[in-house]
Protein backbone atom coordinates (compact mmCIF):
# COMPACT_ATOMS: atom_id res chain seq x y z
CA UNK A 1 63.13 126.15 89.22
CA UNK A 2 61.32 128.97 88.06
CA UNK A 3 58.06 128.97 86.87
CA UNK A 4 59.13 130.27 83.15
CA UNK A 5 61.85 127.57 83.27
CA UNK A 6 59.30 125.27 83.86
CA UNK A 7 57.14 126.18 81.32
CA UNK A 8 59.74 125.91 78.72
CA UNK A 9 60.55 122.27 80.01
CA UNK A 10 56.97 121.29 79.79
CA UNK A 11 55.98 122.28 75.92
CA UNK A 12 59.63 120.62 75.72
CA UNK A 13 58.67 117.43 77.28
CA UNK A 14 55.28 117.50 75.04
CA UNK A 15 56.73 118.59 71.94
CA UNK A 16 57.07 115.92 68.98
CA UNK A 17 55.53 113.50 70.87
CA UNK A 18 52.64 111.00 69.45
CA UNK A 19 51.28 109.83 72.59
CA UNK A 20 49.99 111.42 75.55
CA UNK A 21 51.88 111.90 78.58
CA UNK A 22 50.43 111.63 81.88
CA UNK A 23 50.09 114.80 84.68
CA UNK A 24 52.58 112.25 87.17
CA UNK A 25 55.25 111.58 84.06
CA UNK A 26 55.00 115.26 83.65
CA UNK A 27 55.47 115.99 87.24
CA UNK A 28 57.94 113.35 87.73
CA UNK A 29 60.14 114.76 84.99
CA UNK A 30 59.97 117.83 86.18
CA UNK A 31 60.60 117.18 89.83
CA UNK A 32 57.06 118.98 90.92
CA UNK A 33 54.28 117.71 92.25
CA UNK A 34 51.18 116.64 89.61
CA UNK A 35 49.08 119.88 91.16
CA UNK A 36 51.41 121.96 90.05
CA UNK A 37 51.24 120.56 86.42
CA UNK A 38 47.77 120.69 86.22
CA UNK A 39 48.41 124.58 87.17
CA UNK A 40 50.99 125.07 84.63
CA UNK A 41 48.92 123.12 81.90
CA UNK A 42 45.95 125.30 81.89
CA UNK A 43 48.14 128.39 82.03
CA UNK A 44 50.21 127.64 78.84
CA UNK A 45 46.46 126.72 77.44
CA UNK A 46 44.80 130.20 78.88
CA UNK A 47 48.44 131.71 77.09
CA UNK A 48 47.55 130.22 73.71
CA UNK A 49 49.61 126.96 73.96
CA UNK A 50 47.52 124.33 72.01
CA UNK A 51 47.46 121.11 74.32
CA UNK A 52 45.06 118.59 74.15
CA UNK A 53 44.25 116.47 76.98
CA UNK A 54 42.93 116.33 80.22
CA UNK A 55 44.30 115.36 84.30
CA UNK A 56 44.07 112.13 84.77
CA UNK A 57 44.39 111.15 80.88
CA UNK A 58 46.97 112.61 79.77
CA UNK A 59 48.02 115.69 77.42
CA UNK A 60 49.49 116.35 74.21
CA UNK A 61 50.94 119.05 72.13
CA UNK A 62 48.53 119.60 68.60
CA UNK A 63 50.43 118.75 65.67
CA UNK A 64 51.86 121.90 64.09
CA UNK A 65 52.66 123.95 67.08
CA UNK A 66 56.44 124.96 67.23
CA UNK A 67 58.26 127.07 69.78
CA UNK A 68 59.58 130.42 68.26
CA UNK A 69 63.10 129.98 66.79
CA UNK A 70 66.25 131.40 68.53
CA UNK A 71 67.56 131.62 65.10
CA UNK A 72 70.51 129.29 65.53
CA UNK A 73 72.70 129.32 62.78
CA UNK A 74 74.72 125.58 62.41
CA UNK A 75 78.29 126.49 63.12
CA UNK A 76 76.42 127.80 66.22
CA UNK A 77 74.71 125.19 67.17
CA UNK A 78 77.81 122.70 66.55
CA UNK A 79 79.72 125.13 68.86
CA UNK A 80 76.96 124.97 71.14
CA UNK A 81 77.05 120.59 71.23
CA UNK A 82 80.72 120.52 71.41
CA UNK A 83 80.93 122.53 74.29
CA UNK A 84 78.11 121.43 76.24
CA UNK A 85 79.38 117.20 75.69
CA UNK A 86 82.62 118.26 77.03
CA UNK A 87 80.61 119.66 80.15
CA UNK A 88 78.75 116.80 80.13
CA UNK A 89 82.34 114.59 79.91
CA UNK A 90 84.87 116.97 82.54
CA UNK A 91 82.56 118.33 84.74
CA UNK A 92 81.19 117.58 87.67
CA UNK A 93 77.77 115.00 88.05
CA UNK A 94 75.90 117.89 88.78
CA UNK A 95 76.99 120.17 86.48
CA UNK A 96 76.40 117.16 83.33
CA UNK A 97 73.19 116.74 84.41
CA UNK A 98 72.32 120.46 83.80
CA UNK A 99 74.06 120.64 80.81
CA UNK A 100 71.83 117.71 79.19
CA UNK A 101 69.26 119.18 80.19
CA UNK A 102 70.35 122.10 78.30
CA UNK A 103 70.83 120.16 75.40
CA UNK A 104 67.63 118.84 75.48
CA UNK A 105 66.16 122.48 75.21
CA UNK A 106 68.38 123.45 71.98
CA UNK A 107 67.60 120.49 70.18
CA UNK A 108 64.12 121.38 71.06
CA UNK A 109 64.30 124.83 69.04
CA UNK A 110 66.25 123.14 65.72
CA UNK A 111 64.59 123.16 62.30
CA UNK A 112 63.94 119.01 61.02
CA UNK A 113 66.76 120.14 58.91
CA UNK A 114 69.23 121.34 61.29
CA UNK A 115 68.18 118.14 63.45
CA UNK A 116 69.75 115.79 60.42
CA UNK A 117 72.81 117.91 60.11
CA UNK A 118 73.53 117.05 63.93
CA UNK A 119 73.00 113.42 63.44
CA UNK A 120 76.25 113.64 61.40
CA UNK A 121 78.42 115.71 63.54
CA UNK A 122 82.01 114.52 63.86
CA UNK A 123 82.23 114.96 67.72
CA UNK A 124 82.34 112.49 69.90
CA UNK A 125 83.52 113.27 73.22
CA UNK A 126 83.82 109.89 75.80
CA UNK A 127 82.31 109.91 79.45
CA UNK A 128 84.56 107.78 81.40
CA UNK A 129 84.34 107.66 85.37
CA UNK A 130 87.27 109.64 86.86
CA UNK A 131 87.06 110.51 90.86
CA UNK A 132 88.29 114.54 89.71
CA UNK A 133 84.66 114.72 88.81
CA UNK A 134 84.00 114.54 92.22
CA UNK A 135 87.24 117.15 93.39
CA UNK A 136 85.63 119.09 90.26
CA UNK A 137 81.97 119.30 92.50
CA UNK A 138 83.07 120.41 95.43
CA UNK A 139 85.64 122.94 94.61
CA UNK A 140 82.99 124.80 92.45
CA UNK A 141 80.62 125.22 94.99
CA UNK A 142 83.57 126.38 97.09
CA UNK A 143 84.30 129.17 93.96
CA UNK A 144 80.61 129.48 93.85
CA UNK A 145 79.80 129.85 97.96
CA UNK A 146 82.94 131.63 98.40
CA UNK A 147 83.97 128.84 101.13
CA UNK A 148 87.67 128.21 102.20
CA UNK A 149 89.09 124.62 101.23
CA UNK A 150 91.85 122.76 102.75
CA UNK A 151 93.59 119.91 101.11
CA UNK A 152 96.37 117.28 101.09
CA UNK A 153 98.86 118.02 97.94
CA UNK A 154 101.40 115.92 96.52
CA UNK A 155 103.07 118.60 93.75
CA UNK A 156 105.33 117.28 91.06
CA UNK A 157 108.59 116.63 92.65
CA UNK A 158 106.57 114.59 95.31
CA UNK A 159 106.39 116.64 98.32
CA UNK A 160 103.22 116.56 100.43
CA UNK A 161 101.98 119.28 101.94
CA UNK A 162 98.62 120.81 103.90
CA UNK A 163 97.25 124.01 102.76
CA UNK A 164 94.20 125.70 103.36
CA UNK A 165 93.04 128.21 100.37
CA UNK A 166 90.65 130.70 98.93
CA UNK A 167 89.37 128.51 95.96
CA UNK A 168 88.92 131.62 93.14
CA UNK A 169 88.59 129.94 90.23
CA UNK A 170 89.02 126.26 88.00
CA UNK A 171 90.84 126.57 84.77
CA UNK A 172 90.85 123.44 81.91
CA UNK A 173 93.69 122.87 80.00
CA UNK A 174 92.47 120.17 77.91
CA UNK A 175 94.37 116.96 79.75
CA UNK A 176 93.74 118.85 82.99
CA UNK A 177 92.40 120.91 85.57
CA UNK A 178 93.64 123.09 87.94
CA UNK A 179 92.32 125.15 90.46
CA UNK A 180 94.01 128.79 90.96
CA UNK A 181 93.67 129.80 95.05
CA UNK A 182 95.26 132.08 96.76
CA UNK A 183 97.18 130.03 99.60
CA UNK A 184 97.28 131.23 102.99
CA UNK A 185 100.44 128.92 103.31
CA UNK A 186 102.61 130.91 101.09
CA UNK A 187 100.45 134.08 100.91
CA UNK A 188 100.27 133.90 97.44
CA UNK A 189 98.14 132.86 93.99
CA UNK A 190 99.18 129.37 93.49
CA UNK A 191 97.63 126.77 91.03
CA UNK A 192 97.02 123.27 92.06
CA UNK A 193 96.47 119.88 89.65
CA UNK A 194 93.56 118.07 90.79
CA UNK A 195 94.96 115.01 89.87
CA UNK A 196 97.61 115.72 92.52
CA UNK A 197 95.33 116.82 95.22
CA UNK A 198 95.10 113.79 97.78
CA UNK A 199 92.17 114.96 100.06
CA UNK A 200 89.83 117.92 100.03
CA UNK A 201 88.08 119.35 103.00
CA UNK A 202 85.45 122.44 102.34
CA UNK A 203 85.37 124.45 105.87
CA UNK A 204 82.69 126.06 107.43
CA UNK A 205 84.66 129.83 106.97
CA UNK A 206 84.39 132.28 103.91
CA UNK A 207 86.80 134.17 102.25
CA UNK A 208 86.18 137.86 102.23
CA UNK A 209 85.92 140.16 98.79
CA UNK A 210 89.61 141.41 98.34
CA UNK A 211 90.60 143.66 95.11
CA UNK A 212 93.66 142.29 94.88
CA UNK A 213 92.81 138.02 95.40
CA UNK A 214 90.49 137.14 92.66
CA UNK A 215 90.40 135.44 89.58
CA UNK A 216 89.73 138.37 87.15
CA UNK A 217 93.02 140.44 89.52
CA UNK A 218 94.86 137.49 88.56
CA UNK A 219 94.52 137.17 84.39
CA UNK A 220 94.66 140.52 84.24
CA UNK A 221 97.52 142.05 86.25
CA UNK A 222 99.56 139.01 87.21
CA UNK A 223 99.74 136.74 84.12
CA UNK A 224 99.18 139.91 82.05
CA UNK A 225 95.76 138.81 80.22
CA UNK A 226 92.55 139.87 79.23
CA UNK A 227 89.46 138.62 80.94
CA UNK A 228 88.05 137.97 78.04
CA UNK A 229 85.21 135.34 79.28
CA UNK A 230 83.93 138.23 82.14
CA UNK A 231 80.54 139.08 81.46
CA UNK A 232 80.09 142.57 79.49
């Protein structure tokens, strides 16, 4: 984590809060060790953050002290909740856990007002266990780490097969994921349910950087699509 991130978290963790909170919650929260809160403490308080306290007592934010606004306006923010509870719902462990924490940092930010708007949001999304979260882990490191899979597949009409394939990119369509490859098997961009995947195996081997097997190759000149979720 870097030390700005950190930072953040820790007038986070103080903020609206009545009682003190010890160095080792602090550190525990963060995943540091209680040196390096001590640290961080007295630089937000050399930076102009106003926390009273002391190690070994405890600290706490002085009433009145807000972090500046992002300037959130509420269809924003409701976007911004909706999406990150159906991370927190579809996606892998891992992946939830960061986007709570994410959460955690926009309600941080919100006006008292905005706050009581939330409260009555009409979203609800469930979090059920479902063993794709699990498929859903390790194929996006695979995206991420650029590492070859290979996997058992059972397709629709109930033939089993073994492929090994350049995971490129995961794609949610709302009941279901799929993961588009290209498959060394047939040569080709295939898609594959991860319902329907039996077993999944990341190997030891990276793909290499080809202009013509990616995700971005594939919207654009194959399905005949914009990218329109690549970065500007």
């Amino acid at each position: 984590m870097r030390k700005s991130e950190r930072l953040f978290q820790l007038v986070t963790l103080l903020q609206g809060r009545r009682t003190v909170m010890t160095g080792q919650a602090l550190a525990d929260a963060l995943g540091v060790a209680v040196r390096t809160v001590y640290r961080d403490i007295q630089a937000l308080i050399l930076s102009g953050v106003p926390i009273d306290g002391e190690a070994g007592v405890g600290y706490r934010l002085r009433k009145g002290f807000d972090l500046p606004p992002l300037m959130f306006e509420m269809d924003e923010v409701t976007a911004l909740l909706a999406g990150n509870r159906m991370v927190q719902a579809w996606t892998d462990p891992e992946l939830a856990e960061a986007a709570r924490r994410a959460e955690a940092k926009i309600l941080a930010v919100l006006t008292p007002a905005m706050l009581n708007e939330i409260s009555r949001l009409p979203y609800r999304v469930p979090i059920y266990s479902n063993p794709e979260r699990e498929t859903h882990g390790l194929l996006r490191k695979a995206c991420e780490l650029r590492l070859k899979v290979k996997i058992a597949y059972r397709d629709m009409k109930e033939q089993e097969s073994e492929r090994t394939l350049w995971p490129l990119g995961m794609v949610g369509w709302g009941d279901h994921w799929t993961l588009l490859a290209w498959c060394e098997l047939r040569d080709e961009y295939r898609n594959f349910r991860f319902d329907r995947i039996q077993h999944i195996e990341c190997l030891p081997e990276h793909f290499p950087h080809h202009p013509e097997r990616n995700l971005e190759h594939y919207l654009t000149k194959i399905v005949g699509v914009e990218d329109a979720q690549k970065p500007a």
